[in-house]
Protein backbone atom coordinates (compact mmCIF):
# COMPACT_ATOMS: atom_id res chain seq x y z
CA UNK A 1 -30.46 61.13 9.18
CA UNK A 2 -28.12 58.97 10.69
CA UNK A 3 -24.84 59.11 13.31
CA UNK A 4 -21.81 61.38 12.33
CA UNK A 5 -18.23 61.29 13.32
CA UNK A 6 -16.73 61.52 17.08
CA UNK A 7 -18.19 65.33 18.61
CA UNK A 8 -16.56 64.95 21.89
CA UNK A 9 -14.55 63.07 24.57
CA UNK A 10 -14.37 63.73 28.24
CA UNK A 11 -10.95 61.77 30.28
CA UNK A 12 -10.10 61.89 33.61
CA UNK A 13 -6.79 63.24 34.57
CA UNK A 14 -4.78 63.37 37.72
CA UNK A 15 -4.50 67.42 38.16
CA UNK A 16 -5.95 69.98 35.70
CA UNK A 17 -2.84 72.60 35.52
CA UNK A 18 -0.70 69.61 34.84
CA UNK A 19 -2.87 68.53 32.36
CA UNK A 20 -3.25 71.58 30.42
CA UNK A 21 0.66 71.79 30.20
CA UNK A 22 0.16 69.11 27.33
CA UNK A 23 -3.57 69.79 25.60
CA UNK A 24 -2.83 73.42 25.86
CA UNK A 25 0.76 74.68 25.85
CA UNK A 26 1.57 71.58 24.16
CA UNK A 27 -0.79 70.73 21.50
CA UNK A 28 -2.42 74.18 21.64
CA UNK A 29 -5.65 73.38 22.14
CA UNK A 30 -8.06 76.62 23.44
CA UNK A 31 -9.43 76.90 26.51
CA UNK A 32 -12.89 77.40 26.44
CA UNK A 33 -14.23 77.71 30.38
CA UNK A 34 -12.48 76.20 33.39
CA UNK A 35 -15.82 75.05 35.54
CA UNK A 36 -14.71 73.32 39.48
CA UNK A 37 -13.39 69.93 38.64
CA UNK A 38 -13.52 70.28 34.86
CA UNK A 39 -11.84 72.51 32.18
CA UNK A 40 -13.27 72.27 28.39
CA UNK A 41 -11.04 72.90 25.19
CA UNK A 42 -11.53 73.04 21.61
CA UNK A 43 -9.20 72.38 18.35
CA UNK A 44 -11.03 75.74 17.16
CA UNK A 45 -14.31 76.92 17.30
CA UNK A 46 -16.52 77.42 20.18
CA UNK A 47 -17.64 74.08 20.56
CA UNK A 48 -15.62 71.83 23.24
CA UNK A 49 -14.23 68.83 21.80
CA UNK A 50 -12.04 67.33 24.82
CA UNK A 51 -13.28 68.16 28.58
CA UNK A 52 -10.30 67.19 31.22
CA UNK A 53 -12.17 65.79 34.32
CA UNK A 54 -10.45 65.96 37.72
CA UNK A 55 -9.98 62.23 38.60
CA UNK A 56 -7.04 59.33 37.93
CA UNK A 57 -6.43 59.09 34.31
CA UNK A 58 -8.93 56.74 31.55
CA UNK A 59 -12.86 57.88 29.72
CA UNK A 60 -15.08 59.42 31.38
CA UNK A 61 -17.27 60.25 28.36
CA UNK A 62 -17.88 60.45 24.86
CA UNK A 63 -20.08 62.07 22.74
CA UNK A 64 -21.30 61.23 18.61
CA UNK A 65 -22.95 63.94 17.05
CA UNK A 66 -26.36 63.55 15.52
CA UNK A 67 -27.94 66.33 12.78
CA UNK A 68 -31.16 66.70 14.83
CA UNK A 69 -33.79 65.67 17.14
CA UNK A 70 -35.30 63.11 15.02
CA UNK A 71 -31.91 60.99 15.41
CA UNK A 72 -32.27 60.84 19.16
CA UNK A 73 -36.01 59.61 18.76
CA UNK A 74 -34.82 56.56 16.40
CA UNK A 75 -31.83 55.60 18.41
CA UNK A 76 -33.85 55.88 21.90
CA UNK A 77 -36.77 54.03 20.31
CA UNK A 78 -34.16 51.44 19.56
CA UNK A 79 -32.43 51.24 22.80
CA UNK A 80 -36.08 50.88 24.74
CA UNK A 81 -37.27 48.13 22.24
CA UNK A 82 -33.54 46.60 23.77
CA UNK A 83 -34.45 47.10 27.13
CA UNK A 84 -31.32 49.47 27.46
CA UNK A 85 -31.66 52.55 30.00
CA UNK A 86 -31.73 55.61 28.65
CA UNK A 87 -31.86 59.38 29.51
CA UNK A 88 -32.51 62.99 27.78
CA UNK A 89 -30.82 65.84 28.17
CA UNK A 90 -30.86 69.33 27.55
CA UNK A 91 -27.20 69.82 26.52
CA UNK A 92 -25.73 71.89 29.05
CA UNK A 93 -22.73 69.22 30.30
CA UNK A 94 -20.18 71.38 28.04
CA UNK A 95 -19.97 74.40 25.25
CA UNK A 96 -21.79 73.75 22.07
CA UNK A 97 -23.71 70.66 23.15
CA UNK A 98 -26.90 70.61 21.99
CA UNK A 99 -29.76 68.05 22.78
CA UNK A 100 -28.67 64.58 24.39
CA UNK A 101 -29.45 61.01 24.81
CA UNK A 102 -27.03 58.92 27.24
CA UNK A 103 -26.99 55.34 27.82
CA UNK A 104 -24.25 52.47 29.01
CA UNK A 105 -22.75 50.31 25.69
CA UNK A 106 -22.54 46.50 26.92
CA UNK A 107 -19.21 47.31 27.78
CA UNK A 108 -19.70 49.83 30.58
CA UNK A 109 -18.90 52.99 28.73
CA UNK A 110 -21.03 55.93 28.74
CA UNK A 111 -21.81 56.81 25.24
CA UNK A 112 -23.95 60.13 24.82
CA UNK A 113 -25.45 61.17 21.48
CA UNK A 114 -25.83 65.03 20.63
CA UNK A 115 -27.04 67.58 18.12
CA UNK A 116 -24.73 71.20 17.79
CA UNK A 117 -26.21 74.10 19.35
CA UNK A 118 -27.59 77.01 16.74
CA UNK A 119 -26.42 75.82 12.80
CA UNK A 120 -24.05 73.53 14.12
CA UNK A 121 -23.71 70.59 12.83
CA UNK A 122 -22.19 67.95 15.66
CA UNK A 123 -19.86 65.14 14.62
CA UNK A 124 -18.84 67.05 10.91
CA UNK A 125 -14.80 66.81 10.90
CA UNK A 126 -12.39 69.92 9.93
CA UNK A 127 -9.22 68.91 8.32
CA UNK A 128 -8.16 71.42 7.11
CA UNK A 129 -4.90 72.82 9.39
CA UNK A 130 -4.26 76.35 9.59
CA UNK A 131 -0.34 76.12 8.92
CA UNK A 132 0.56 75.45 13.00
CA UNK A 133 1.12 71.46 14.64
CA UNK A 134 -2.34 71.89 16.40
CA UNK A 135 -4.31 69.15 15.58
CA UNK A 136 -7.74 70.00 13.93
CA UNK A 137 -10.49 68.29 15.35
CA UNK A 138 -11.65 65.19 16.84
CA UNK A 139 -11.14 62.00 14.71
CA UNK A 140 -12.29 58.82 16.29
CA UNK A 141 -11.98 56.70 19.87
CA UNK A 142 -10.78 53.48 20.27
CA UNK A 143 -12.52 52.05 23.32
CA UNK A 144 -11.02 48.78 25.63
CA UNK A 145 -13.00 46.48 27.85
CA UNK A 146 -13.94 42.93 28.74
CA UNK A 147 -17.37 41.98 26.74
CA UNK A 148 -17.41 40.71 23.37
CA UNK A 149 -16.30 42.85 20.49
CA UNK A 150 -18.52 40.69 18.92
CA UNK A 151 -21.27 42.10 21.21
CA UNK A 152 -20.08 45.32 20.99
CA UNK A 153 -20.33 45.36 17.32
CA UNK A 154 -23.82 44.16 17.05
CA UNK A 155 -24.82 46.33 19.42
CA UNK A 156 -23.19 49.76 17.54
CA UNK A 157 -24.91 48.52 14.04
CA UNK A 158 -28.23 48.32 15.62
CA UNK A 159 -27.58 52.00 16.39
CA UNK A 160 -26.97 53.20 13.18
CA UNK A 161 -23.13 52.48 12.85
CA UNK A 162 -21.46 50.22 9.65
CA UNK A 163 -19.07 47.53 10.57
CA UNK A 164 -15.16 48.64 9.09
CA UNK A 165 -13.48 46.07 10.10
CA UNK A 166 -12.85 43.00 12.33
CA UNK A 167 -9.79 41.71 13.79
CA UNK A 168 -9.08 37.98 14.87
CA UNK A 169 -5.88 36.79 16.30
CA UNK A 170 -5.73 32.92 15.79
CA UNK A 171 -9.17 32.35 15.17
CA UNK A 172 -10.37 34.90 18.43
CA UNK A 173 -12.31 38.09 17.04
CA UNK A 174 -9.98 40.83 19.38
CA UNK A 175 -11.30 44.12 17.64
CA UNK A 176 -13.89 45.55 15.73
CA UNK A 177 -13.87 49.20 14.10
CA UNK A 178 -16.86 50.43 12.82
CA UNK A 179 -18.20 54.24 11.20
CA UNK A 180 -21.20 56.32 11.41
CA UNK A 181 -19.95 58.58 8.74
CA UNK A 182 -18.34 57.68 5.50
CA UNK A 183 -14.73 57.30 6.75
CA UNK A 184 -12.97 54.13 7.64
CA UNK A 185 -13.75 54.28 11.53
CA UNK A 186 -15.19 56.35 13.69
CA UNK A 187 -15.18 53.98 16.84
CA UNK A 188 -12.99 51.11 17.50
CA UNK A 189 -13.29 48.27 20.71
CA UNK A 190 -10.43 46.25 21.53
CA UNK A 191 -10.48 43.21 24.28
CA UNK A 192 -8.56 44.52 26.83
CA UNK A 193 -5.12 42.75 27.99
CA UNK A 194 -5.38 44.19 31.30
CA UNK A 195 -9.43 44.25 32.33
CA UNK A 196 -9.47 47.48 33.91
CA UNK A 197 -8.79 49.17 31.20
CA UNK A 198 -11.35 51.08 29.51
CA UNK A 199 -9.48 53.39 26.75
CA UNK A 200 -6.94 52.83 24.11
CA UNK A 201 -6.77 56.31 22.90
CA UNK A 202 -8.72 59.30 21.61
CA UNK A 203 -7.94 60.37 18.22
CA UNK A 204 -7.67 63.77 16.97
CA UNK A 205 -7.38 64.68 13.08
CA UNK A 206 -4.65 66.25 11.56
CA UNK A 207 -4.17 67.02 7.39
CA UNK A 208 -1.56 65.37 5.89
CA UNK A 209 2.17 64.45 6.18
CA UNK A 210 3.12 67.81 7.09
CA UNK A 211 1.62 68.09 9.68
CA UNK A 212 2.87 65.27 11.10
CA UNK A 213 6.69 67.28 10.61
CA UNK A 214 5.21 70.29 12.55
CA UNK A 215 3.94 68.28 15.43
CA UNK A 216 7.33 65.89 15.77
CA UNK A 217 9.49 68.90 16.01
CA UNK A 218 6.73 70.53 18.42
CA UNK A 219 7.57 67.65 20.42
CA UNK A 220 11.05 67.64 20.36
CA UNK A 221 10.77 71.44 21.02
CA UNK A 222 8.92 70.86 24.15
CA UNK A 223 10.73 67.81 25.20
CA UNK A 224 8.52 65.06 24.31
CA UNK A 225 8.49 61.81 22.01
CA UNK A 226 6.02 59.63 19.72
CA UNK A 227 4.85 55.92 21.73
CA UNK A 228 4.78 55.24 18.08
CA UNK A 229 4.76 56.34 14.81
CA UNK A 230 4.35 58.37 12.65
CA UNK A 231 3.24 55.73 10.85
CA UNK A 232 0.53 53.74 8.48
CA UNK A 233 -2.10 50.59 9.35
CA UNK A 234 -2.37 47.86 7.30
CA UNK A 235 -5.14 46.25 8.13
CA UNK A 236 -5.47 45.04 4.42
CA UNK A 237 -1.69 43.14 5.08
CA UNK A 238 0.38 45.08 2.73
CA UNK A 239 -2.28 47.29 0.60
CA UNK A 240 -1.97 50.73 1.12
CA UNK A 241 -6.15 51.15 0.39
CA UNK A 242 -8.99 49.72 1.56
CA UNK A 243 -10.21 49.73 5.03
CA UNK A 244 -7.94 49.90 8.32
CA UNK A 245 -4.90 51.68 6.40
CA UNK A 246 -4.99 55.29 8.01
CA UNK A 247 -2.29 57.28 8.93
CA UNK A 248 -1.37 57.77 12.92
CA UNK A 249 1.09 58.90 15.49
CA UNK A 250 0.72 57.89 19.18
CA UNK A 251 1.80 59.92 22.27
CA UNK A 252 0.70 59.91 26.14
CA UNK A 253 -0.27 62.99 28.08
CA UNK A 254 1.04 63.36 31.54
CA UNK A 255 -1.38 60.36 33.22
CA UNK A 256 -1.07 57.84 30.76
CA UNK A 257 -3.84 58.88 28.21
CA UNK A 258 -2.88 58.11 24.93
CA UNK A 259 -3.49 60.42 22.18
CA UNK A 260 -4.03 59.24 18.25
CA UNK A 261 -3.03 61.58 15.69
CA UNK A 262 -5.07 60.50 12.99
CA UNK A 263 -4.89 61.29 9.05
CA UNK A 264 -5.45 59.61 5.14
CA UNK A 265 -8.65 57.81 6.21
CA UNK A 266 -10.61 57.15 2.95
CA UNK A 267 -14.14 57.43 2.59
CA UNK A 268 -16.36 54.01 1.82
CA UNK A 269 -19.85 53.39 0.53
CA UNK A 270 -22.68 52.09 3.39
CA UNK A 271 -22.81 48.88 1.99
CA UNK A 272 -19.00 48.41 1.27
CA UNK A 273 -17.98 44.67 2.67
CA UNK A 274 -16.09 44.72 5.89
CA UNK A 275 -12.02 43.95 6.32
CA UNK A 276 -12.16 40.42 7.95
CA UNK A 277 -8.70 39.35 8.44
CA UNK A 278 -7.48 36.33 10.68
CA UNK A 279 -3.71 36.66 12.21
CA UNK A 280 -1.38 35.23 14.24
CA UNK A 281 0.15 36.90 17.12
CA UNK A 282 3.61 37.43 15.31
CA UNK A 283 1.75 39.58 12.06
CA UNK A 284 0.05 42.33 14.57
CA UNK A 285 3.56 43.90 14.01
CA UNK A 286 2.81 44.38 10.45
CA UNK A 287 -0.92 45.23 10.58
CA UNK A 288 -0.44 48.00 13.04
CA UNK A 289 2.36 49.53 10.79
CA UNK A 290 2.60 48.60 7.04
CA UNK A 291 5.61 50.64 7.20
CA UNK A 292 7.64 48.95 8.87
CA UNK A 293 7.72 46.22 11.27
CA UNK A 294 8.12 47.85 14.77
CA UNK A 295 5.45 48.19 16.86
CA UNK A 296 5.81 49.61 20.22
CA UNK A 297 5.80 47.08 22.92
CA UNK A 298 3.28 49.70 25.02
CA UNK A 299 0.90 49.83 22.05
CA UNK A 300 -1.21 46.42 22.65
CA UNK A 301 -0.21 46.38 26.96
CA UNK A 302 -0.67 49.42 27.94
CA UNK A 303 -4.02 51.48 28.47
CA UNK A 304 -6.34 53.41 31.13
């Protein structure tokens, strides 16, 4: 029992055909069923993993999967005993959902909580590429807002989720990652610069260095460029282990979404002792990429 990985993420985009001239010709993603105002794609599978909303640009949604039923009952027994609104569903919102339970974090986002349809199980991550740049599967989401990330963390633990890491900048806690699986994060929240921001990025997976080559020259190829990266986190301040030093690569889709291209996460133990680290201003250069010291000047202004 317990909260896997990342399932599913819905985003709001300007226009749909525009859109899908980056998730699918692009990145390659499938898609699954084009419904009004919405159009649902997959890494592989039949199961969506990204649904493109017709709106503006920022989260609509997102989605952790859960093995079964008896999940749902323990986190919504939780959430009432909170006071926090709640509602189930029957898992028709998208391909491959199966049962649901939606509610509001403390920072505004809708988070929804699902089980796979048939022997599915929801929130398990594929790494394995088949050869092409396409990314795999879904990774993690980093989330933006105004509340507390102190809040915010408390709040995801009493859920079922492990705290990964926390972030201060001159004494000020600024971000908190935390996992429901094994891996180093599953879900991040940063403070947000600009307040109406709600999303950093969402993260998919991809293997290993490689792949990293086949999607930079599918870039080039199709005449676009990294934000930033490829490159490593060092959380731990020059460690290449330990919590908060995964692989990424950054990149914006037409309307300002940024993507996360997310590898090398390692795997901890439930009771393994979060990354506490305190910084000043002039070191987030060389925490975000142990590297190197660049950091693009977009990466901590800009979101949606």
């Amino acid at each position: 029992m317990g909260i896997n990985r990342i399932d599913h993420a819905a985003i709001f985009v300007g226009d749909l055909d525009k859109a899908l001239t980056w998730y699918r010709d692009v990145l390659s993603l499938k898609v699954l069923a084009r419904e009004g105002d919405k159009v649902h794609l997959a890494c592989r599978g039949d199961a969506a993993d990204l649904t493109l909303v017709k709106g503006d640009c920022s989260l609509d949604n997102f989605t952790f999967g859960v093995d079964d039923d008896e999940d749902l009952v323990r986190v919504a027994a939780i959430l009432t005993a909170e006071g926090v609104a709640h509602e189930r569903h029957s898992g028709d919102s998208r391909p491959g959902e199966g049962k649901t339970l939606a509610f509001t974090l403390p920072s505004g986002h809708r988070m929804r909580l699902s089980t796979g349809l048939k022997d599915r199980r929801a929130g398990i991550c594929d790494f394995a590429s088949d050869g092409t740049h396409a990314p795999t599967d879904m990774d993690h989401i980093n989330l933006l807002g105004e509340a507390d990330p102190l809040v915010m963390r408390d709040f995801l633990m009493k859920i079922g989720f492990k705290s990964s890491a926390n972030i201060a900048v001159n004494g000020e806690v600024g971000g908190v990652w935390l996992r429901g699986s094994a891996y180093d994060h599953d879900i991040a929240y940063m403070r947000a610069i600009n307040p109406r921001h709600r999303l950093h990025h969402v993260a998919f997976a991809v293997e290993d260095g490689n792949h990293y080559f086949r999607l930079s020259d599918r870039l080039l190829d199709t005449g676009h460029r990294w934000e930033f990266g490829p490159g490593r986190h060092n959380g731990g301040l020059g460690k290449s282990t330990g919590f908060a030093t995964n692989n990424y690569a950054y990149a914006f889709d037409p309307f300002g979404n940024r993507n996360e291209f997310s590898s090398g996460m390692e795997q901890f133990a439930d009771d393994a002792t979060p990354l506490d680290i305190n910084i000043r201003p002039e070191q987030m250069a060389e925490v975000m990429n142990g590297w190197g010291y660049e950091m693009a000047e977009t990466f901590m202004t800009t979101g949606t």
